[in-house]
N, C-alpha and C. Protein backbone atom coordinates (compact mmCIF):
# COMPACT_ATOMS: atom_id res chain seq x y z
N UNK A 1 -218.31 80.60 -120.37
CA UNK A 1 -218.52 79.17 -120.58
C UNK A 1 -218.36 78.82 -122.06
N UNK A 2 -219.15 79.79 -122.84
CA UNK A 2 -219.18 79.09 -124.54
C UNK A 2 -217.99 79.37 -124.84
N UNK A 3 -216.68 80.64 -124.42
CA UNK A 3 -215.25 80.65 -124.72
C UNK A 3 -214.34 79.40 -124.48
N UNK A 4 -215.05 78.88 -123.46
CA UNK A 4 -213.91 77.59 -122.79
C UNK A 4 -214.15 76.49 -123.60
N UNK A 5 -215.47 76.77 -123.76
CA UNK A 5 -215.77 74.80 -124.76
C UNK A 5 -214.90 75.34 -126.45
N UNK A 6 -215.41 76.47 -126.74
CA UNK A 6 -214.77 76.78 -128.39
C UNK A 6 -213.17 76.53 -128.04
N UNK A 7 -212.28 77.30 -126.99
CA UNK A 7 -210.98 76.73 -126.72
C UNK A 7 -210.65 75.57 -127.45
N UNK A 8 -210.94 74.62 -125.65
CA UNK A 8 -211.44 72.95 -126.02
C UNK A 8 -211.87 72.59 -127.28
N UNK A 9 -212.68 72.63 -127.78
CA UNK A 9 -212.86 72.64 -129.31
C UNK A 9 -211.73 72.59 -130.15
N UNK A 10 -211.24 73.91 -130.43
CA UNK A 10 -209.73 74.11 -131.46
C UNK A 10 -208.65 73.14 -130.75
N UNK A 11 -208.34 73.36 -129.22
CA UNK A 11 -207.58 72.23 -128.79
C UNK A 11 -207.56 70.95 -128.57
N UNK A 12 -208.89 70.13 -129.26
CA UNK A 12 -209.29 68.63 -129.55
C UNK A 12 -209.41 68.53 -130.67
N UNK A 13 -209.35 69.76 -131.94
CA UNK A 13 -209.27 69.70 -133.37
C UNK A 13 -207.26 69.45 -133.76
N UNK A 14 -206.64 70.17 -132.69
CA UNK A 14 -205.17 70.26 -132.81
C UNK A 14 -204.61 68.64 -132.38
N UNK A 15 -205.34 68.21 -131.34
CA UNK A 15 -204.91 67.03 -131.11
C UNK A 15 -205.35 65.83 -131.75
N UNK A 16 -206.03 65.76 -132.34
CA UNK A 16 -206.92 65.09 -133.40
C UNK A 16 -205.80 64.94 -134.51
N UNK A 17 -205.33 66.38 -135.04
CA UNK A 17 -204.59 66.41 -136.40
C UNK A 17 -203.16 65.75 -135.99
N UNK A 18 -202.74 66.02 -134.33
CA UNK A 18 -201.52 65.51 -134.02
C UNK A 18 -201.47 64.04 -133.92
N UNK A 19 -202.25 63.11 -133.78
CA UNK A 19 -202.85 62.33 -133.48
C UNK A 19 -202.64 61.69 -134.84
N UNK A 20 -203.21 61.73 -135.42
CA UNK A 20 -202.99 61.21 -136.89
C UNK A 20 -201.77 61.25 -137.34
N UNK A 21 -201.23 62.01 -137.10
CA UNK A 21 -199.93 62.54 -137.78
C UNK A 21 -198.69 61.62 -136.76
N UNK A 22 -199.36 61.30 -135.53
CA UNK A 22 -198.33 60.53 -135.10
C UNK A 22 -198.12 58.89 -135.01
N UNK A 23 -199.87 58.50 -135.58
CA UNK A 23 -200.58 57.14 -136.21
C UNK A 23 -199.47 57.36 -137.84
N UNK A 24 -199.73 57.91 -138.66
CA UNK A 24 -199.06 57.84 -139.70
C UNK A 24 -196.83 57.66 -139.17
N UNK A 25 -196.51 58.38 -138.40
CA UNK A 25 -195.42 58.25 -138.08
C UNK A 25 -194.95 56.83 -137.56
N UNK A 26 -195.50 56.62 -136.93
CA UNK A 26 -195.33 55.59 -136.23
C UNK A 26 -195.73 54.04 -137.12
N UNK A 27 -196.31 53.99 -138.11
CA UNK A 27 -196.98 53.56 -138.77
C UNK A 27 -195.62 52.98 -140.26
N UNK A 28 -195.35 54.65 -140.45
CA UNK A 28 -193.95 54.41 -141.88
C UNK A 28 -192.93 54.32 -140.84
N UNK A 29 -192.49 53.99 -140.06
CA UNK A 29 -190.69 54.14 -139.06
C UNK A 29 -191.18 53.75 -138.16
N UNK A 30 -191.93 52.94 -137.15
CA UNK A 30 -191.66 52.36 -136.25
C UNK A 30 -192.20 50.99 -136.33
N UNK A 31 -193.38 50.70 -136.77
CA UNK A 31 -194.27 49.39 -137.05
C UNK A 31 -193.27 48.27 -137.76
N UNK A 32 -192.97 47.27 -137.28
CA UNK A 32 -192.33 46.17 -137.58
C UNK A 32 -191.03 46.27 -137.81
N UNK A 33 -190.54 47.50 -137.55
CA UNK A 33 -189.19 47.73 -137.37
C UNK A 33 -188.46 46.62 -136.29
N UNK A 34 -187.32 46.51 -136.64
CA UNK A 34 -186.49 45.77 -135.30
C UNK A 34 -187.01 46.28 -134.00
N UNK A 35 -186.91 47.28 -133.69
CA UNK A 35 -187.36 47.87 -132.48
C UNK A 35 -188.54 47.76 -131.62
N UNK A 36 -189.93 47.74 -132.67
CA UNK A 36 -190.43 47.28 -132.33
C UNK A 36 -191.02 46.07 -132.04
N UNK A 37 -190.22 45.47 -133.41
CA UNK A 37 -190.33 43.83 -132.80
C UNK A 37 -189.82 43.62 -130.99
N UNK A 38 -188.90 44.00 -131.02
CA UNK A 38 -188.02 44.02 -129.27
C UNK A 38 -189.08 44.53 -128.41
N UNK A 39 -190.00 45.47 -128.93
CA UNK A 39 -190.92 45.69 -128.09
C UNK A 39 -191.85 44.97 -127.66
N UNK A 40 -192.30 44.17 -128.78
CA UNK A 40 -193.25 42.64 -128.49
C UNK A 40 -192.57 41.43 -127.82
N UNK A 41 -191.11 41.76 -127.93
CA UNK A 41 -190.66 40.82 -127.23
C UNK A 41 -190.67 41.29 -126.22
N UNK A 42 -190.24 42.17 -125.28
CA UNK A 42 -190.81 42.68 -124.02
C UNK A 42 -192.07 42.71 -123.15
N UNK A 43 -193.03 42.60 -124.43
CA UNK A 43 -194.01 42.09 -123.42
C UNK A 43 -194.40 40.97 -123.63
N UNK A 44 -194.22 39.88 -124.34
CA UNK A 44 -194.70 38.51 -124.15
C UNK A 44 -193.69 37.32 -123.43
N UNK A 45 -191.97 37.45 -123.71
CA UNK A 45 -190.94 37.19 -122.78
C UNK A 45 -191.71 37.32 -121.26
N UNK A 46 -191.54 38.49 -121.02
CA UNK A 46 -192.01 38.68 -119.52
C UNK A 46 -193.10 37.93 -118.50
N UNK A 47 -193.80 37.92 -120.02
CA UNK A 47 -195.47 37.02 -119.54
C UNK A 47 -195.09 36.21 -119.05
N UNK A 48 -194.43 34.96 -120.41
CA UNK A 48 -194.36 33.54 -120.39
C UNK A 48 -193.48 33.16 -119.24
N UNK A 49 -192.61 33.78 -118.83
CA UNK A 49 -191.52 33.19 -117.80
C UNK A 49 -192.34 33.75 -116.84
N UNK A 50 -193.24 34.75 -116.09
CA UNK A 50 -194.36 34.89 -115.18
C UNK A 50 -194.97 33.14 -115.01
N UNK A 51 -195.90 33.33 -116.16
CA UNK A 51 -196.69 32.20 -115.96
C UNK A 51 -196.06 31.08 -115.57
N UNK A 52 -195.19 30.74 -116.08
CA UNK A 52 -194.03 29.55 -115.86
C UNK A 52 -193.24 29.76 -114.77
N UNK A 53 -193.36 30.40 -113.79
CA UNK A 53 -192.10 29.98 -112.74
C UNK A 53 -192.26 31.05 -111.67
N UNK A 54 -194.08 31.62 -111.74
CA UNK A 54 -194.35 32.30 -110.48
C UNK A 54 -194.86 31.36 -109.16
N UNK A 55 -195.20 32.27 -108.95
CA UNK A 55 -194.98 31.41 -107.04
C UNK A 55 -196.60 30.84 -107.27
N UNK A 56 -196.88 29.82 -107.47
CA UNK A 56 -198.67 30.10 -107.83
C UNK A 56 -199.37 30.28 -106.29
N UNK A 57 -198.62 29.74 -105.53
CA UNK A 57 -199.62 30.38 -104.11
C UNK A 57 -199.89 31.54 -103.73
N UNK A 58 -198.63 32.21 -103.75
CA UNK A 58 -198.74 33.74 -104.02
C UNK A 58 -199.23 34.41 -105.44
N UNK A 59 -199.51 33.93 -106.34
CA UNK A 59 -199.82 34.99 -107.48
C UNK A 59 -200.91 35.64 -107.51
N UNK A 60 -201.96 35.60 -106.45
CA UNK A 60 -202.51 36.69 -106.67
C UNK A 60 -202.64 38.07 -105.55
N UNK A 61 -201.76 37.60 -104.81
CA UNK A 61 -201.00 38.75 -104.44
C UNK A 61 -199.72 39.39 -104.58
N UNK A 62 -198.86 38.85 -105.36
CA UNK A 62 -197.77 39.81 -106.44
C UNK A 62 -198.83 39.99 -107.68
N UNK A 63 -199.64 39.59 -107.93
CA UNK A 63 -200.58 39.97 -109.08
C UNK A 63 -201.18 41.68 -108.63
N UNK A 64 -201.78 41.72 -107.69
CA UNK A 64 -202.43 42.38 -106.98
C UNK A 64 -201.27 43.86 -106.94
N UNK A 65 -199.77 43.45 -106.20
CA UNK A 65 -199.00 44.10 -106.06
C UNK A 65 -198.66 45.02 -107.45
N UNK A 66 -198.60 43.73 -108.59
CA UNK A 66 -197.66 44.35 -109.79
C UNK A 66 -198.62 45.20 -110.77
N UNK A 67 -200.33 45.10 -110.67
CA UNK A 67 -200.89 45.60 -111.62
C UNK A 67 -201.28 46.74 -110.35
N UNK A 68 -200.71 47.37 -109.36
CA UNK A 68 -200.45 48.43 -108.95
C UNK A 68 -199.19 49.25 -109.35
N UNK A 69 -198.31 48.27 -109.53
CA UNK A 69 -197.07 49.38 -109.89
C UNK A 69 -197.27 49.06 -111.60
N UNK A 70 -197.52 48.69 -112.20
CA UNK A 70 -198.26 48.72 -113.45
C UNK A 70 -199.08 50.23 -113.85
N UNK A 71 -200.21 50.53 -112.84
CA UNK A 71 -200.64 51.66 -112.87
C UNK A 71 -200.11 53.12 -112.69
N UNK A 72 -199.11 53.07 -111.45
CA UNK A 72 -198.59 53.63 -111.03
C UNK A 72 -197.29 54.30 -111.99
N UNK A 73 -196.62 52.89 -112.34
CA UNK A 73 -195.53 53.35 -113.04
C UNK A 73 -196.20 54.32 -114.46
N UNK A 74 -197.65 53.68 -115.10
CA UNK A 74 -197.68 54.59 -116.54
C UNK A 74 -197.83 55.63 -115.91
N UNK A 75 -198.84 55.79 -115.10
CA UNK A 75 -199.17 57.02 -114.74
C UNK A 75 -197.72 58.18 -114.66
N UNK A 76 -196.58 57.69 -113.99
CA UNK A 76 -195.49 58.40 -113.76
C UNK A 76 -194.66 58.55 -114.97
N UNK A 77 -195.09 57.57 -115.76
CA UNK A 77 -194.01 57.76 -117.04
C UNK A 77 -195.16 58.79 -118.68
N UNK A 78 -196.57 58.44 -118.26
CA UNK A 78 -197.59 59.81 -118.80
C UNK A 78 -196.79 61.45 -118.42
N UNK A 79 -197.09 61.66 -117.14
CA UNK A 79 -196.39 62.71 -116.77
C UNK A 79 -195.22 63.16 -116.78
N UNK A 80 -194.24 62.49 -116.98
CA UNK A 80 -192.89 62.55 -117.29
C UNK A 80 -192.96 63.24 -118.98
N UNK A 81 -193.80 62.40 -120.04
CA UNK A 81 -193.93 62.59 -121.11
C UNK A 81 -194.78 63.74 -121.31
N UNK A 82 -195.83 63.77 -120.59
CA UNK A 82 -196.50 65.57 -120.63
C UNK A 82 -195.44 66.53 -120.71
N UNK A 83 -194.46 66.86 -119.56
CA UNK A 83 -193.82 67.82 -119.35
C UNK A 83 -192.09 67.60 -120.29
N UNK A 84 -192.33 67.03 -120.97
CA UNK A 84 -191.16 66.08 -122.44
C UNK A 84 -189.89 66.70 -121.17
N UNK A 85 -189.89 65.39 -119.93
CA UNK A 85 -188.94 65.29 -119.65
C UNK A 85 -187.92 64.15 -119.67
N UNK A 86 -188.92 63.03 -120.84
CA UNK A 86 -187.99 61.89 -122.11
C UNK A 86 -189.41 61.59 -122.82
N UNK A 87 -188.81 60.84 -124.37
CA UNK A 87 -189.92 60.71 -124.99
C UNK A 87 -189.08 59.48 -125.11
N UNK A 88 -190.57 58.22 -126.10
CA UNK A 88 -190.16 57.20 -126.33
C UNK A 88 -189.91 57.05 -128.32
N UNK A 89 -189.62 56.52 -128.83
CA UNK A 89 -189.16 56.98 -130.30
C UNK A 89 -189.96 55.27 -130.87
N UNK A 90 -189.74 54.75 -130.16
CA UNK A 90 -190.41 53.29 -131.04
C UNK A 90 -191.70 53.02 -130.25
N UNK A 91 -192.90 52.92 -130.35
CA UNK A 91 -193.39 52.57 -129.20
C UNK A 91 -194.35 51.31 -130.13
N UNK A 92 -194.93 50.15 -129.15
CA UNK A 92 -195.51 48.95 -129.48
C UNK A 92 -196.72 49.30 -130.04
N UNK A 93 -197.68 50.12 -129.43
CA UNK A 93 -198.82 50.71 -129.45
C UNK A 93 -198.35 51.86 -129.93
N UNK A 94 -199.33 52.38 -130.75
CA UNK A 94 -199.46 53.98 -131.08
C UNK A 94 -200.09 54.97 -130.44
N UNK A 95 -201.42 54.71 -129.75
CA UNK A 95 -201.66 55.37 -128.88
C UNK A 95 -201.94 54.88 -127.54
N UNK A 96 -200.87 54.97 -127.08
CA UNK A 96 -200.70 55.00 -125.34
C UNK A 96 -199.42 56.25 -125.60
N UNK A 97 -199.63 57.29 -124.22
CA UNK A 97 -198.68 57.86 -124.52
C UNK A 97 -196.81 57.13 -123.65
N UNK A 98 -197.13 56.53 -123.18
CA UNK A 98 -196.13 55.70 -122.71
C UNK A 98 -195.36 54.40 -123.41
N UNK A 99 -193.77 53.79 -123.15
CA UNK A 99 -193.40 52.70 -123.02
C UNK A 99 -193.94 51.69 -123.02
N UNK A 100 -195.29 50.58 -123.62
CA UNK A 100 -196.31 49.68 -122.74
C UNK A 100 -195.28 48.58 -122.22
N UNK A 101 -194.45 48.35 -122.54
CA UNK A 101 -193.90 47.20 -122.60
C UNK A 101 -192.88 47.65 -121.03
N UNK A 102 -192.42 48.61 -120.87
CA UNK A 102 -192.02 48.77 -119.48
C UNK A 102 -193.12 49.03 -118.31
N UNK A 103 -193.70 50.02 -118.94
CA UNK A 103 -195.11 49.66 -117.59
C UNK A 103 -195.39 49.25 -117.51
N UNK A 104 -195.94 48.37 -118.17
CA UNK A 104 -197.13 47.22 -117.97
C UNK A 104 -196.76 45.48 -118.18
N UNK A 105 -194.84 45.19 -118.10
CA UNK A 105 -194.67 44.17 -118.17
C UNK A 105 -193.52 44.21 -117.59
N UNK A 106 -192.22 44.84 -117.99
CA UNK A 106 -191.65 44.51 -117.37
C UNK A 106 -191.26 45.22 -116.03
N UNK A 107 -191.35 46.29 -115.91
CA UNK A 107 -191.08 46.50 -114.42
C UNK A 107 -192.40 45.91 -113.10
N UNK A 108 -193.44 45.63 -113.39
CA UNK A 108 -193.98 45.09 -112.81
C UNK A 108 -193.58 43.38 -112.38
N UNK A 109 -193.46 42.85 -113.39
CA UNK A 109 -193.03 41.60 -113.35
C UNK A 109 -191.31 41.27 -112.42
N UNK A 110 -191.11 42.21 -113.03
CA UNK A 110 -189.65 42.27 -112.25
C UNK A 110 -190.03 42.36 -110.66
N UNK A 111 -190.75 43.26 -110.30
CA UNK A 111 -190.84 43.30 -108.66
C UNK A 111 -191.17 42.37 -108.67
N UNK A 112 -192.65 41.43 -108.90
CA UNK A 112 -193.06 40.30 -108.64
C UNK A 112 -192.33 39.40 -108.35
N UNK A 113 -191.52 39.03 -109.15
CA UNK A 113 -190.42 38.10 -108.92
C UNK A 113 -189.35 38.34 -108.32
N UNK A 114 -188.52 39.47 -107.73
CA UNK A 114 -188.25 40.15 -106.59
C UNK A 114 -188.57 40.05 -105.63
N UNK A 115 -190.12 39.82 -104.95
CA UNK A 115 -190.76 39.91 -104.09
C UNK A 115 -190.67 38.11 -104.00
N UNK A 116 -191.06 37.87 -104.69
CA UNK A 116 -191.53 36.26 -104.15
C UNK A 116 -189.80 35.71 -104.20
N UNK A 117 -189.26 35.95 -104.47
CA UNK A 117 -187.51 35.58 -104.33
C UNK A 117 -187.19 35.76 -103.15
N UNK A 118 -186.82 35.24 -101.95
CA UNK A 118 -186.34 35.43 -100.87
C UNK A 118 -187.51 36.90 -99.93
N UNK A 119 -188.50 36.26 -99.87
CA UNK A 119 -189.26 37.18 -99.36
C UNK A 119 -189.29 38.08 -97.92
N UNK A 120 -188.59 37.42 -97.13
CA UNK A 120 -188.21 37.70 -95.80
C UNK A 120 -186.62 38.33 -96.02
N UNK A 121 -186.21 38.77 -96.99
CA UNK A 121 -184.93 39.49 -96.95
C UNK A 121 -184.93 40.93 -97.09
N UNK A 122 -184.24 41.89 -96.06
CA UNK A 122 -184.46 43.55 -95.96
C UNK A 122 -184.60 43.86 -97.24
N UNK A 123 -186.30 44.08 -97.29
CA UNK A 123 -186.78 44.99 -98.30
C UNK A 123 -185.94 46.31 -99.21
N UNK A 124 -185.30 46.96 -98.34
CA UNK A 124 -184.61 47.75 -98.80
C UNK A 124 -183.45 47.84 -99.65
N UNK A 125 -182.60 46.63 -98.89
CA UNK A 125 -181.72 45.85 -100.11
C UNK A 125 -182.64 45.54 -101.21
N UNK A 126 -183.26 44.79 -101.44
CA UNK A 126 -183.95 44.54 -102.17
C UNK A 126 -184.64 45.86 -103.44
N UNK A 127 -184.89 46.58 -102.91
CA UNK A 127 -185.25 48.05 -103.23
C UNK A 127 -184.36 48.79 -104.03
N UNK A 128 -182.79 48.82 -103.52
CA UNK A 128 -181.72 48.97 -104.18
C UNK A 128 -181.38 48.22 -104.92
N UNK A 129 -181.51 46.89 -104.72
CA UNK A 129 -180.76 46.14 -106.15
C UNK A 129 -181.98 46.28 -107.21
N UNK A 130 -183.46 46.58 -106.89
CA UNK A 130 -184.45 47.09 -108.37
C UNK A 130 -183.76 48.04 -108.81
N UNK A 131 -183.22 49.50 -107.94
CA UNK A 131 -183.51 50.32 -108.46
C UNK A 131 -181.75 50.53 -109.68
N UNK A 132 -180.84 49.96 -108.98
CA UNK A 132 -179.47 49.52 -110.01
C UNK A 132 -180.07 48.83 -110.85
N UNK A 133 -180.93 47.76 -110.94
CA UNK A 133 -181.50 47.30 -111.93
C UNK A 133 -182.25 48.24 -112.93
N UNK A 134 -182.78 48.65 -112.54
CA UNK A 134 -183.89 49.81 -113.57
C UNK A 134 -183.06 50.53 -113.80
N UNK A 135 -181.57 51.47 -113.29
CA UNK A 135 -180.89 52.44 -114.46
C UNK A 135 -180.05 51.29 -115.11
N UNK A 136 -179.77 50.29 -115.29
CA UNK A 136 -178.62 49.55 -116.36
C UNK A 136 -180.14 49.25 -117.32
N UNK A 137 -181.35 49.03 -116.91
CA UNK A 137 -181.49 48.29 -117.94
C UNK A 137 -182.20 50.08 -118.66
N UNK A 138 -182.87 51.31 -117.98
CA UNK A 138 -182.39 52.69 -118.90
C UNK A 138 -181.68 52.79 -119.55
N UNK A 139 -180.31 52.62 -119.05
CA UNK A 139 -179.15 52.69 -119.74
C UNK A 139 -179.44 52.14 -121.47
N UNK A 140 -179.59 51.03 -120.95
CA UNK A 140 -179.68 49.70 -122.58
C UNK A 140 -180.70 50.25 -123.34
N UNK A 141 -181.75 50.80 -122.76
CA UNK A 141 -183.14 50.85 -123.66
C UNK A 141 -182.73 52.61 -124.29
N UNK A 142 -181.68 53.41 -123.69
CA UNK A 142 -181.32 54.61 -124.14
C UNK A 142 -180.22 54.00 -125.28
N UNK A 143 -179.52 53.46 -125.11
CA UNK A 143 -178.42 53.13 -126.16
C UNK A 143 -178.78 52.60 -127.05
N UNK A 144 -180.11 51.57 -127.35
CA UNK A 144 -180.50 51.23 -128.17
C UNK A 144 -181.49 51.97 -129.08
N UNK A 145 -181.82 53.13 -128.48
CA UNK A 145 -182.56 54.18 -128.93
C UNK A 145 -183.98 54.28 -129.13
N UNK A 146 -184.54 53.40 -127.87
CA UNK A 146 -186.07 53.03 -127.58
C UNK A 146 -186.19 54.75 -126.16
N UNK A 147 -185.41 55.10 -126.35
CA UNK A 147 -185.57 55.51 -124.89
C UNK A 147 -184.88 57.30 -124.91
N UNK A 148 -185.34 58.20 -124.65
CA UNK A 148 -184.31 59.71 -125.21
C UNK A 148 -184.75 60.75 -123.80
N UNK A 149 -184.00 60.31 -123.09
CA UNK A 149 -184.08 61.74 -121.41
C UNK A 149 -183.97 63.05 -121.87
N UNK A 150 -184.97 63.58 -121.78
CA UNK A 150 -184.55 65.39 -122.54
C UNK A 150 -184.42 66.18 -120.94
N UNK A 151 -185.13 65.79 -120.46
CA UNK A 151 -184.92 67.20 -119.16
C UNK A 151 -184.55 65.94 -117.77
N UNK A 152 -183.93 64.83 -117.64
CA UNK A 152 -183.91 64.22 -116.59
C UNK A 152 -182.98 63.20 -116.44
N UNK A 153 -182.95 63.31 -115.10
CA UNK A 153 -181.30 62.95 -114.23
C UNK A 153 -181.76 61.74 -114.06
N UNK A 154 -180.83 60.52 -114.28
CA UNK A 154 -181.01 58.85 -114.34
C UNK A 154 -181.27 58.51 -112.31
N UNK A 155 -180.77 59.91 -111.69
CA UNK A 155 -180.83 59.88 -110.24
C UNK A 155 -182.27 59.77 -109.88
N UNK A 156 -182.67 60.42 -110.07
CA UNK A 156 -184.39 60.43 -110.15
C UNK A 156 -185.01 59.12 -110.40
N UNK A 157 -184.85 58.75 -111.36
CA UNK A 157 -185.34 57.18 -111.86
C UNK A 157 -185.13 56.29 -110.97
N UNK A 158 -184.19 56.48 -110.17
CA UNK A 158 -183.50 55.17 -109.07
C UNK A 158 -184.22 55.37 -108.07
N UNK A 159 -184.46 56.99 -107.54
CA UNK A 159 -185.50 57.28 -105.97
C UNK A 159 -186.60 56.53 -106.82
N UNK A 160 -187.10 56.96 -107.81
CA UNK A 160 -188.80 56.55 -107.79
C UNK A 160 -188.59 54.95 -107.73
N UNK A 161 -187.58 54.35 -108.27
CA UNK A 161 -187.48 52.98 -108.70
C UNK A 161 -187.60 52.15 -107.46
N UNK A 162 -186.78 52.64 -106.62
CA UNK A 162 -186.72 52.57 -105.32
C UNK A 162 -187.86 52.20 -104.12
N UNK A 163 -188.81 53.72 -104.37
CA UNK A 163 -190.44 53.82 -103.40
C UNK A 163 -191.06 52.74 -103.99
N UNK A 164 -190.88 52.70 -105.82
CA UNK A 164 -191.80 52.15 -106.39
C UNK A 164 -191.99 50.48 -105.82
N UNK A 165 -190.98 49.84 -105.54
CA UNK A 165 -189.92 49.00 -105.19
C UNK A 165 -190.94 48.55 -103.57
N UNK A 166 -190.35 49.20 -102.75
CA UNK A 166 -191.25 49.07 -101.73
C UNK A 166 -192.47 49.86 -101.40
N UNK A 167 -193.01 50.12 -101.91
CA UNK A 167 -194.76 50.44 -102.30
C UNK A 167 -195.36 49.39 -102.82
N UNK A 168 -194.47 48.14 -103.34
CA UNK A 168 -195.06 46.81 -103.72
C UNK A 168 -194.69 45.88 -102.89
N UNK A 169 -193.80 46.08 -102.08
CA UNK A 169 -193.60 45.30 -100.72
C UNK A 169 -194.62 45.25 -99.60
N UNK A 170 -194.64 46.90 -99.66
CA UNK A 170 -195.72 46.64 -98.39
C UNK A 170 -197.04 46.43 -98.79
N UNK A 171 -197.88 46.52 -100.26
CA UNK A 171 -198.73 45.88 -100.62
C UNK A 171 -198.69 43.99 -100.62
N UNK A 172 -197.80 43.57 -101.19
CA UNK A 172 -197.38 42.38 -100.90
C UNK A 172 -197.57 41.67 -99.66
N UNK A 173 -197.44 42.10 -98.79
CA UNK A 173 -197.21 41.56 -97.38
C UNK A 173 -198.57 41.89 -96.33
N UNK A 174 -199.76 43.03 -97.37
CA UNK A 174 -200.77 42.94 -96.14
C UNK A 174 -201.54 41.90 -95.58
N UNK A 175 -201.48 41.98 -94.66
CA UNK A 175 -202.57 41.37 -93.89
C UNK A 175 -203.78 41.18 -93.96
N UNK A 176 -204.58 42.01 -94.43
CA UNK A 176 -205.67 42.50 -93.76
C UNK A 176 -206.78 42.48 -95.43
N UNK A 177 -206.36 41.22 -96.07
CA UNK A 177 -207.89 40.86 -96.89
C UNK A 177 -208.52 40.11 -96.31
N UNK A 178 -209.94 40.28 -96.43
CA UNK A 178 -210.81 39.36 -95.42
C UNK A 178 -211.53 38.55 -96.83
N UNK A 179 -211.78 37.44 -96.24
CA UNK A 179 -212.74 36.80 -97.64
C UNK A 179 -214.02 37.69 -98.38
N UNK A 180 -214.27 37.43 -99.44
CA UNK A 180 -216.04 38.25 -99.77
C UNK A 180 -217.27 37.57 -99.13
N UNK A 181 -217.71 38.33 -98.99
CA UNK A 181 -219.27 37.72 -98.62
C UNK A 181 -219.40 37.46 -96.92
């Protein structure tokens, strides 16, 4: 037991020093850089045209839907970055280990408005044109050099883009909230 916490110990003293060191990096080369300006534009763009031109009857169930694939997606793009199978080079925030501005704005928002767009049209089409959507706009966020795939196939990105895609459909469409109380 006292071996595992001293471990833990040296390995929360290592991440501590990495930690800083990547606050300072990020800090001289990424902070107010062009890049990351584009990054603030990514997430407040996204907002404002949300607020402005969502479905308001439905918004709080594409709300409901998108701050699931919100979760979902960091979570998948954390683990992607654990196992450095892409890293991000500009990021908005310093410590999140993810993209914030793709998890948590725009690919969420994008289904949302996907979803409430012709809502009764085969999901699956629908599913496919996200997931062509999500590698062109990879594509752009790699060429512009927000974005660097070290161990992974753009094929991959399209299946998950895909489930991710309708895993917010069929949240979207349940039935079965009953009022509170």
């Amino acid at each position: 037991m006292y071996l595992l916490a001293t471990i833990y110990s040296q390995f929360d003293d290592k991440v501590s020093a990495l930690n800083q060191q990547k606050l300072t990096i990020w800090y001289e080369h990424s902070f107010l850089n062009w890049r990351w300006w584009l990054g603030v534009v990514f997430i407040i763009v996204p907002i404002l045209i949300w607020i402005t031109c969502r479905d308001k009857k439905s918004a709080d169930r594409l709300q409901y839907a998108g701050l699931l694939v919100a979760l979902v997606s960091s979570y998948l793009d954390y683990v992607g970055i654990f196992f450095r199978l892409w890293r991000y080079d500009y990021e908005v925030v310093p410590f999140t280990a993810n993209y914030f501005p793709t998890s948590f704005t725009i690919l969420p928002i994008s289904i949302m408005f996907l979803l409430q767009i012709k809502p009764h049209a085969n999901p699956f089409i629908k599913a496919v044109v996200f997931s062509v959507f999500s590698l062109a706009a990879l594509l752009v966020i790699q060429w512009i050099g927000l974005y660097q795939p070290l161990r992974w196939n753009y094929l991959y990105s399209m299946i998950i883009q895909f489930f991710l895609y309708l895993f917010a459909h069929v949240l979207s469409t349940r039935k079965r909230f009953e009022p509170l109380g």
